[in-house]
Protein backbone atom coordinates (compact mmCIF):
# COMPACT_ATOMS: atom_id res chain seq x y z
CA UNK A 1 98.12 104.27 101.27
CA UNK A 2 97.06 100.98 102.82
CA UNK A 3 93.56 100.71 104.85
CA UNK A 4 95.52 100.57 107.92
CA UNK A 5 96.87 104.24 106.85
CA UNK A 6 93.26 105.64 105.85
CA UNK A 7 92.18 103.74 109.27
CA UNK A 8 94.54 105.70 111.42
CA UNK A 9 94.31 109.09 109.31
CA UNK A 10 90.56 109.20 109.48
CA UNK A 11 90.28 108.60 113.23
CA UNK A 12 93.17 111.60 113.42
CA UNK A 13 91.10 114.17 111.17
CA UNK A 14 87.73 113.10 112.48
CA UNK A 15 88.41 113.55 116.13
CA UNK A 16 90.53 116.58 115.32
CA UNK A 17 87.63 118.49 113.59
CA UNK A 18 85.08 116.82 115.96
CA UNK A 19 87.32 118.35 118.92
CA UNK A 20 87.31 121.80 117.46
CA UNK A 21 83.64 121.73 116.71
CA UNK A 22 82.67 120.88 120.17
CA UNK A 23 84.87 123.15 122.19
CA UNK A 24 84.61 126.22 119.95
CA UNK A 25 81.13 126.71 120.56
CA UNK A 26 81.58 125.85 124.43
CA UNK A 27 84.05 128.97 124.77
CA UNK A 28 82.01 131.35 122.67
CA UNK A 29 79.02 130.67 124.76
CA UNK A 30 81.01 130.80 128.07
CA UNK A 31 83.06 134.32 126.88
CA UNK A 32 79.28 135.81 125.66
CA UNK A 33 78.29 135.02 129.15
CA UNK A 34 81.13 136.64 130.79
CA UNK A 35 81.09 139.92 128.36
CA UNK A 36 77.31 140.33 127.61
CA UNK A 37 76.57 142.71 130.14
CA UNK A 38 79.18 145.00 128.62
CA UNK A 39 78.24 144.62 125.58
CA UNK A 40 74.75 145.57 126.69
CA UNK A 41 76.26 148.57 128.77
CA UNK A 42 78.00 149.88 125.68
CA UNK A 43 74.96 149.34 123.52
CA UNK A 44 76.81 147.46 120.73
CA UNK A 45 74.76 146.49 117.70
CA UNK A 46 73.31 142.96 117.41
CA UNK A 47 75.02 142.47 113.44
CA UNK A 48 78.25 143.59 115.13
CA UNK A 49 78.10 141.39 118.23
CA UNK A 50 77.75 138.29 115.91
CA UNK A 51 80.70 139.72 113.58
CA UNK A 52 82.96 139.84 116.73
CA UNK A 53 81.89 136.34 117.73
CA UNK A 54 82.80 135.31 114.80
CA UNK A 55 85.83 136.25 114.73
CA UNK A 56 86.51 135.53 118.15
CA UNK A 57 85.96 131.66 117.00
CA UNK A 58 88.71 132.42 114.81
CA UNK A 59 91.27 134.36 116.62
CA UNK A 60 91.20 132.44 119.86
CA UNK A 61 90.66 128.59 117.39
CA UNK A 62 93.47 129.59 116.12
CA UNK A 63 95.56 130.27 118.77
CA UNK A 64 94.14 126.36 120.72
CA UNK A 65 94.68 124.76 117.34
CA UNK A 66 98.15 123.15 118.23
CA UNK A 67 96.51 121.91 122.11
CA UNK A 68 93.13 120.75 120.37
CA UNK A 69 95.69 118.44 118.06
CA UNK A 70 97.59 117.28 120.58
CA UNK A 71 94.57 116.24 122.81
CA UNK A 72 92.56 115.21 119.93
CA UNK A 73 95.53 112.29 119.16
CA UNK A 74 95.61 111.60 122.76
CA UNK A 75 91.75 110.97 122.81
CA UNK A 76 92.05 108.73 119.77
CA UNK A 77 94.91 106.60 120.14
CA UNK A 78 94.55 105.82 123.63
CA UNK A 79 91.33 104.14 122.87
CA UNK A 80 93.36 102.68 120.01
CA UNK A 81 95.53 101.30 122.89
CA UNK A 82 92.88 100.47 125.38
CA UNK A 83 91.23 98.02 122.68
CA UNK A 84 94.52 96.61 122.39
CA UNK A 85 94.84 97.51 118.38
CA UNK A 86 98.13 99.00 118.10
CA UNK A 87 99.63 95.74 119.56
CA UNK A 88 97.85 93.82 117.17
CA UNK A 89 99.02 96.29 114.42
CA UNK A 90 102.80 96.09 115.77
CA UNK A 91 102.47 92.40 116.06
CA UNK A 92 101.60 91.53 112.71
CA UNK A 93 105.03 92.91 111.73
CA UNK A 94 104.78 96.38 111.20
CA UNK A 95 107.04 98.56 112.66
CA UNK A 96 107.06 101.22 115.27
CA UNK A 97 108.16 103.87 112.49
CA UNK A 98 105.59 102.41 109.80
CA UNK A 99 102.94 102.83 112.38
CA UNK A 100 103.56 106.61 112.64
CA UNK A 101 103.18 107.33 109.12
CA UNK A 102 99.51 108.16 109.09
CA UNK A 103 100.02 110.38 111.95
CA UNK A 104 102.89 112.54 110.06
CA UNK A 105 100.63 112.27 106.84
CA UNK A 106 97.77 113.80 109.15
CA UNK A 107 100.14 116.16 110.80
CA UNK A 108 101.08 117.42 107.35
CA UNK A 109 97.16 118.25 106.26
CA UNK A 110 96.32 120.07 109.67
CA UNK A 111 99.57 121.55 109.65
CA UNK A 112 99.28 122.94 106.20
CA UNK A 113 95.83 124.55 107.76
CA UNK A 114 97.53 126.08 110.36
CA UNK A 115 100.10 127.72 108.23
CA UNK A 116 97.37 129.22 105.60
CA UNK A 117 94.74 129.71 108.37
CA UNK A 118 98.10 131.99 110.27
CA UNK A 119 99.03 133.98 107.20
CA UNK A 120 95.80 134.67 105.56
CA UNK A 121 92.46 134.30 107.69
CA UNK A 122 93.38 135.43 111.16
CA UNK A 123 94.55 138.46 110.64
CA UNK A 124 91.65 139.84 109.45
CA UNK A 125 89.49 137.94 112.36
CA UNK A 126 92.33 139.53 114.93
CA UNK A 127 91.68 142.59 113.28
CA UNK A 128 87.65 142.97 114.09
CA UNK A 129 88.16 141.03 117.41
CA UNK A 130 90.47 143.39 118.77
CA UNK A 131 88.86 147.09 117.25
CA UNK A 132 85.01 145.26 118.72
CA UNK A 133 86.89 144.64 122.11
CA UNK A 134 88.26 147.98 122.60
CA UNK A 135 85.22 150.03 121.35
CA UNK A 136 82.56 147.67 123.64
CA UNK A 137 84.03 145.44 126.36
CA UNK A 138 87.30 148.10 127.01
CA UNK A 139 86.10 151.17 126.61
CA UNK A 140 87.85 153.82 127.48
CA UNK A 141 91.12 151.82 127.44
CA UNK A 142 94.10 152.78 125.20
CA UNK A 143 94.83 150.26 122.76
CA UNK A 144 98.06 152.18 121.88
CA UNK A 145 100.54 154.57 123.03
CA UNK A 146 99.08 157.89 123.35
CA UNK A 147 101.55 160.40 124.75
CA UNK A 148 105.18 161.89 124.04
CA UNK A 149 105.31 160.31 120.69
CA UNK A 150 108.44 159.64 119.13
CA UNK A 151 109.31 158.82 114.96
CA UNK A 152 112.10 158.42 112.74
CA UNK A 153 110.06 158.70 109.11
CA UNK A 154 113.33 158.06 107.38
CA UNK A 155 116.80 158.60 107.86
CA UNK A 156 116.42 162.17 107.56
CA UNK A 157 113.14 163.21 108.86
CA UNK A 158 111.69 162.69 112.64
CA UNK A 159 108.69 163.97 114.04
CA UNK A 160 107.12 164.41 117.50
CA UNK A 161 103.56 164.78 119.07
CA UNK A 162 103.39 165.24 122.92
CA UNK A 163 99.77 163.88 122.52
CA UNK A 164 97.43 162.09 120.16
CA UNK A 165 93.89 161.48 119.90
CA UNK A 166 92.93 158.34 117.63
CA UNK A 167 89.13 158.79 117.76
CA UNK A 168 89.57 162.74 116.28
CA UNK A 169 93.02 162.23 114.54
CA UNK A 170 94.60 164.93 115.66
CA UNK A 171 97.94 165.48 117.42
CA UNK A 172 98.95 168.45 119.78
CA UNK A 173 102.34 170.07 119.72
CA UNK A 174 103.36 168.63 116.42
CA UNK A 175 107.34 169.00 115.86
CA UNK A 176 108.90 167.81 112.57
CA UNK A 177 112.95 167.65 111.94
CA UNK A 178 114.57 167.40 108.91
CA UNK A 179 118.46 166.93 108.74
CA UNK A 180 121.15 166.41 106.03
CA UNK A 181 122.81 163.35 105.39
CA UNK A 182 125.67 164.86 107.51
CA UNK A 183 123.57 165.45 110.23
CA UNK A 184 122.77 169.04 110.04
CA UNK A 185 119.75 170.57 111.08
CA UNK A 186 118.00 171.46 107.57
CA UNK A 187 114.35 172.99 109.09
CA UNK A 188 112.52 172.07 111.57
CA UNK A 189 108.16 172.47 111.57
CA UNK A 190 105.93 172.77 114.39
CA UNK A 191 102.36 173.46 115.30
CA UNK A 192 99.64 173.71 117.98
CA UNK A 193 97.97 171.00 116.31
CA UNK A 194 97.64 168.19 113.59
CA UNK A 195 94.30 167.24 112.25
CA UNK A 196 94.15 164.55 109.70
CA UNK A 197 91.38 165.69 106.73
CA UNK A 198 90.15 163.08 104.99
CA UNK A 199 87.95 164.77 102.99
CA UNK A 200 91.10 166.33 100.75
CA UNK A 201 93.49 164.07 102.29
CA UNK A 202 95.41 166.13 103.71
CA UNK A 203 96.87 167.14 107.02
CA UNK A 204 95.75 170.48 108.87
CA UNK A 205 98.28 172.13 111.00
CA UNK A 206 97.49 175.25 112.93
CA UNK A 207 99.70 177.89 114.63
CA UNK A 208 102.38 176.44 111.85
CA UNK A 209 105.98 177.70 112.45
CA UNK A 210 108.83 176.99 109.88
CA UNK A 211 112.41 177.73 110.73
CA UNK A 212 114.99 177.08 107.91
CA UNK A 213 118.52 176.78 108.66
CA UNK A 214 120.80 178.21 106.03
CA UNK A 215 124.57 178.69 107.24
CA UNK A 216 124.12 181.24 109.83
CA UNK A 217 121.28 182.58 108.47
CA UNK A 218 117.69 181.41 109.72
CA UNK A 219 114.64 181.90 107.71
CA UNK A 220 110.96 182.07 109.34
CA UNK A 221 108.07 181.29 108.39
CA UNK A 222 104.46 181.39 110.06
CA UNK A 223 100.98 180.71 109.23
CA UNK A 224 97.82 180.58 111.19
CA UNK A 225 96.77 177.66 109.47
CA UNK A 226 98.41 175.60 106.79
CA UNK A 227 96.82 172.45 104.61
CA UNK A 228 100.00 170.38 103.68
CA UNK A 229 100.63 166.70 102.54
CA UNK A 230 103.50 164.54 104.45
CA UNK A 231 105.04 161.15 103.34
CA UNK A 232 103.23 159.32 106.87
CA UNK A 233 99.37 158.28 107.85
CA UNK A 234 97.90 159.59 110.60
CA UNK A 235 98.11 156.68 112.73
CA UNK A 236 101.68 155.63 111.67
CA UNK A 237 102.31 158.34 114.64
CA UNK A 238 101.45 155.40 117.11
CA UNK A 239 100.34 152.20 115.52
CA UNK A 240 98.07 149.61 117.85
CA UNK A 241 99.71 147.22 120.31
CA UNK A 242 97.72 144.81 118.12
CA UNK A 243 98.31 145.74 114.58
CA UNK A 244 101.18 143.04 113.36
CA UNK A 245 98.08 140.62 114.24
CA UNK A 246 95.83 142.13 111.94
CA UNK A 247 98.75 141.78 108.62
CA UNK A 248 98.38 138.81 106.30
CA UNK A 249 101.88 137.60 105.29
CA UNK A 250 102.84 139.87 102.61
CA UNK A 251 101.52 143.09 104.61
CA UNK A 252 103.47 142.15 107.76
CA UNK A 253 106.66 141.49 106.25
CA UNK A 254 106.44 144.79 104.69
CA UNK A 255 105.14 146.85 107.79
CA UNK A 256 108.32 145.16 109.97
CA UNK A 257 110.83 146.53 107.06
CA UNK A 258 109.40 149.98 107.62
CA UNK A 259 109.36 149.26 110.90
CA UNK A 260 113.04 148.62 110.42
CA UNK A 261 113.66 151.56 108.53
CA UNK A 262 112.57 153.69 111.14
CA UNK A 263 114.13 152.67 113.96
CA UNK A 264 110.97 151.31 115.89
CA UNK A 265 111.80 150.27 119.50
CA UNK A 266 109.18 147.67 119.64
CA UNK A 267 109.75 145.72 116.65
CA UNK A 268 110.59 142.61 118.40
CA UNK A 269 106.74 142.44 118.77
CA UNK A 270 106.27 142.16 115.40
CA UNK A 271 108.80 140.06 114.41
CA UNK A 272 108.00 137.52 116.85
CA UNK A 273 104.71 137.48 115.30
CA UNK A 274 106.50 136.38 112.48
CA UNK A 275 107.98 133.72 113.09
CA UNK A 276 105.13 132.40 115.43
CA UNK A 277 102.98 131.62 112.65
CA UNK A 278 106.09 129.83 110.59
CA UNK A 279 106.49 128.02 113.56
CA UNK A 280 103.24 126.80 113.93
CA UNK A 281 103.43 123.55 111.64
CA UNK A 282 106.27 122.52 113.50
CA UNK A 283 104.32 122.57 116.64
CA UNK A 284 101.68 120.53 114.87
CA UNK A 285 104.17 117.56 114.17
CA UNK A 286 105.79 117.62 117.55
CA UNK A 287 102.97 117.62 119.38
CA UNK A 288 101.88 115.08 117.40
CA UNK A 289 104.77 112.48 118.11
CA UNK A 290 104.43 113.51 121.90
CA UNK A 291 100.81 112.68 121.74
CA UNK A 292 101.65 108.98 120.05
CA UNK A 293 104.43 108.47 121.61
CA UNK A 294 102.21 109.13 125.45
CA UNK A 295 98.98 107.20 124.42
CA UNK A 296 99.83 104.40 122.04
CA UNK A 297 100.86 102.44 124.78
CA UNK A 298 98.09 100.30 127.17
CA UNK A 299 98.41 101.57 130.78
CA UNK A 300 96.48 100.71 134.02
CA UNK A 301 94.59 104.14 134.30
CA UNK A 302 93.90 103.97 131.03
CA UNK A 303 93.03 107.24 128.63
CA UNK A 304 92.29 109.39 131.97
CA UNK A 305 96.14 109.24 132.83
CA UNK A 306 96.73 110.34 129.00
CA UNK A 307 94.63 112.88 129.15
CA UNK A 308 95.91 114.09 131.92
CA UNK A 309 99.54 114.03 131.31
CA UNK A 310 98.54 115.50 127.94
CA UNK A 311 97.11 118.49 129.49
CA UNK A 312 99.81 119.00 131.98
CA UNK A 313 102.40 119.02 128.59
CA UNK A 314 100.07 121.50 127.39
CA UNK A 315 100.17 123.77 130.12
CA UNK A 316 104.08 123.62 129.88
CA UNK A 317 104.05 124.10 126.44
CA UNK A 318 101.94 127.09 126.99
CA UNK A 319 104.26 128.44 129.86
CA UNK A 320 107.40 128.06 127.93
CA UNK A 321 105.81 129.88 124.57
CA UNK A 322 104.62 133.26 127.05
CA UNK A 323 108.19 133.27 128.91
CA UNK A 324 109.91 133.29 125.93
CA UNK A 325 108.03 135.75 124.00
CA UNK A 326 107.77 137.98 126.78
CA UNK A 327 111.99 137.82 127.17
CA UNK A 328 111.85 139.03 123.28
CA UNK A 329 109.20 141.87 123.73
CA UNK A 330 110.43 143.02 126.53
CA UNK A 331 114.25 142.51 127.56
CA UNK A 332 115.81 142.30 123.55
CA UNK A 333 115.81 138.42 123.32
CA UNK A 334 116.16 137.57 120.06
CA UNK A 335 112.53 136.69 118.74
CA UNK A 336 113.76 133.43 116.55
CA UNK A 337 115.30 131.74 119.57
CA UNK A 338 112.10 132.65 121.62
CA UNK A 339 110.22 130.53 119.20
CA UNK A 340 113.36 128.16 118.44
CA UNK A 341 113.89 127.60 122.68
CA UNK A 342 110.73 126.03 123.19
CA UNK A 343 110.04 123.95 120.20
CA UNK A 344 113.97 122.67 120.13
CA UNK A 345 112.68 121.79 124.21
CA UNK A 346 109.74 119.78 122.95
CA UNK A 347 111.53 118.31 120.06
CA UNK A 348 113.60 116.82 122.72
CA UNK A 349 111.10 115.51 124.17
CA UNK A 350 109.42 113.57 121.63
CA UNK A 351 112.50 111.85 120.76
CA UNK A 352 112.71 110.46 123.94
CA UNK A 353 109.36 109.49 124.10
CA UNK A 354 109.28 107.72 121.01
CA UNK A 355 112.06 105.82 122.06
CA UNK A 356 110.94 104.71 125.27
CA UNK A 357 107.47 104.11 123.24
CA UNK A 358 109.22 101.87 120.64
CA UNK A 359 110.89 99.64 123.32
């Protein structure tokens, strides 16, 4: 790595960090003066008001990283421009390509950090941010589905609960089906009520009816109240909206093959997640060459007109990530071209900004 490569990298990772530093803070303070009053309403605790902003840094950093790096470059290289360094750097002989290589070593360390930061540390931050806004600045909001419950456990078994209440775990009119692998009605369970023990971890069903299903006989059985044990958790009946945010890597793959496995109607949410975080360090790198290929050149406004063009490609970016996604949660678009669309769009781009840039 020549100096003119640790030059280049070092103004990239410096104003990159500096960046997040600076506006970080800005939007904690600005969202703790927006939400304070309800937190002050709800009386949350003082240790768990610092937790949540905590993890708000993370959850919503997280989420900016890829505009941050895009302005940050921007910021950077324009003034490159401005003091007229990249033409002495492209005059001495190097070439248009050579000059770029700091930027794609740079783009490899933050995207790297993105990918590991995406699979390991947000989930747990998206996790606390999301149960601390529900409990204190939604309260009273659902954060899931709540009535006429729907699940296939398996391919055999499939239960129903007309309603479910997360803060008591318990479920009212609790139906369970089990067939054969031919399709035939085997037994079929149902109660009043399902109350999750923890305790004996176990599950509590009261005004329990049994009806077994042999030929053309049927069997019944009833109890006022029955402790049991069945192969689902309590909140497997209706997961939260947010709760392929809160997996690391391993857990979410996992939770989507259940997901799979049971037929879930929503599971284009989660996959999407997926591949949003895998596509992250792409987004790093193209953003990246946009950002180059936009500033590195010396232009009459100067770095305003970057900036500004920068954040108007941002704003796109942004609107072309939420249509898409939304097309796959909501109308069966496949989730990999929802994250393929818009990056393949912006890939585009770049190229033809880096070629006009190079002549």
């Amino acid at each position: 790595m020549t100096i003119l490569d640790r030059y280049i990298l070092k103004r990239y990772l410096v104003t990159f960090s500096v960046m997040l530093l600076l506006f970080i803070p800005i939007g904690i303070m600005v969202h703790l003066s927006e939400q304070f009053n309800k937190m002050q309403d709800n009386d949350a605790p003082v240790d768990e008001i610092l937790m949540y902003l905590g993890n708000f840094s993370i959850y919503i950093g997280s989420m900016l990283l890829p505009i941050f790096l895009f302005l940050s470059v921007i910021f950077f290289t324009s003034k490159l421009a401005s003091n007229t360094e990249i033409v002495a750097m492209l005059s001495s002989g190097i070439s248009y390509g050579r000059f770029l290589r700091p930027y794609i070593i740079g783009a490899v360390i933050v995207a790297i950090f993105m990918l590991l930061m995406g699979m390991f540390i947000v989930p747990n931050a998206s996790k606390g941010f999301n149960e601390f806004k529900f409990k204190y600045l939604k309260k009273g909001k659902q954060d899931r589905v709540t009535e006429n419950i729907f699940n296939q456990l398996n391919a055999n078994d499939f239960i129903y609960v007309s309603r479910f209440d997360p803060a008591r775990d318990i479920g009212y009119n609790f139906s369970m089906e089990h067939f054969s692998d031919d399709n035939v009605l085997g037994y079929k369970l149902s109660a009043a009520n399902i109350r999750w023990i923890p305790a004996d971890s176990t599950y509590r069903l009261t005004s329990y009816v049994k009806r077994t299903l042999k030929g053309d006989t049927e069997i019944l059985e009833t109890k006022r109240r029955l402790d049991t044990i069945f192969p689902f958790k309590i909140n497997d009946l209706t997961p939260v909206s947010y709760v392929a945010e809160t997996k690391n890597l391993f857990e979410l793959n996992e939770f989507i093959e259940v997901q799979k496995s049971k037929g879930a109607s929503n599971i284009n949410t989660y996959i999407l997640v997926k591949y949003k975080r895998w596509a992250l360090p792409v987004t790093a790198f193209i953003l990246t060459l946009i950002a180059v290929a936009v500033s590195s050149q010396k232009r009459r406004g100067g770095m305003g007109v970057n900036l500004a063009f920068g954040i108007l490609v941002a704003f796109v970016y942004i609107f072309f990530d939420r249509v898409f996604g939304t097309l796959a949660e909501q109308s069966g678009f496949s989730p990999l071209l929802a994250v393929i669309v818009p990056n393949v769009l912006f890939g585009f781009l770049a190229f033809y900004l880096l070629q006009k840039a190079k002549r």
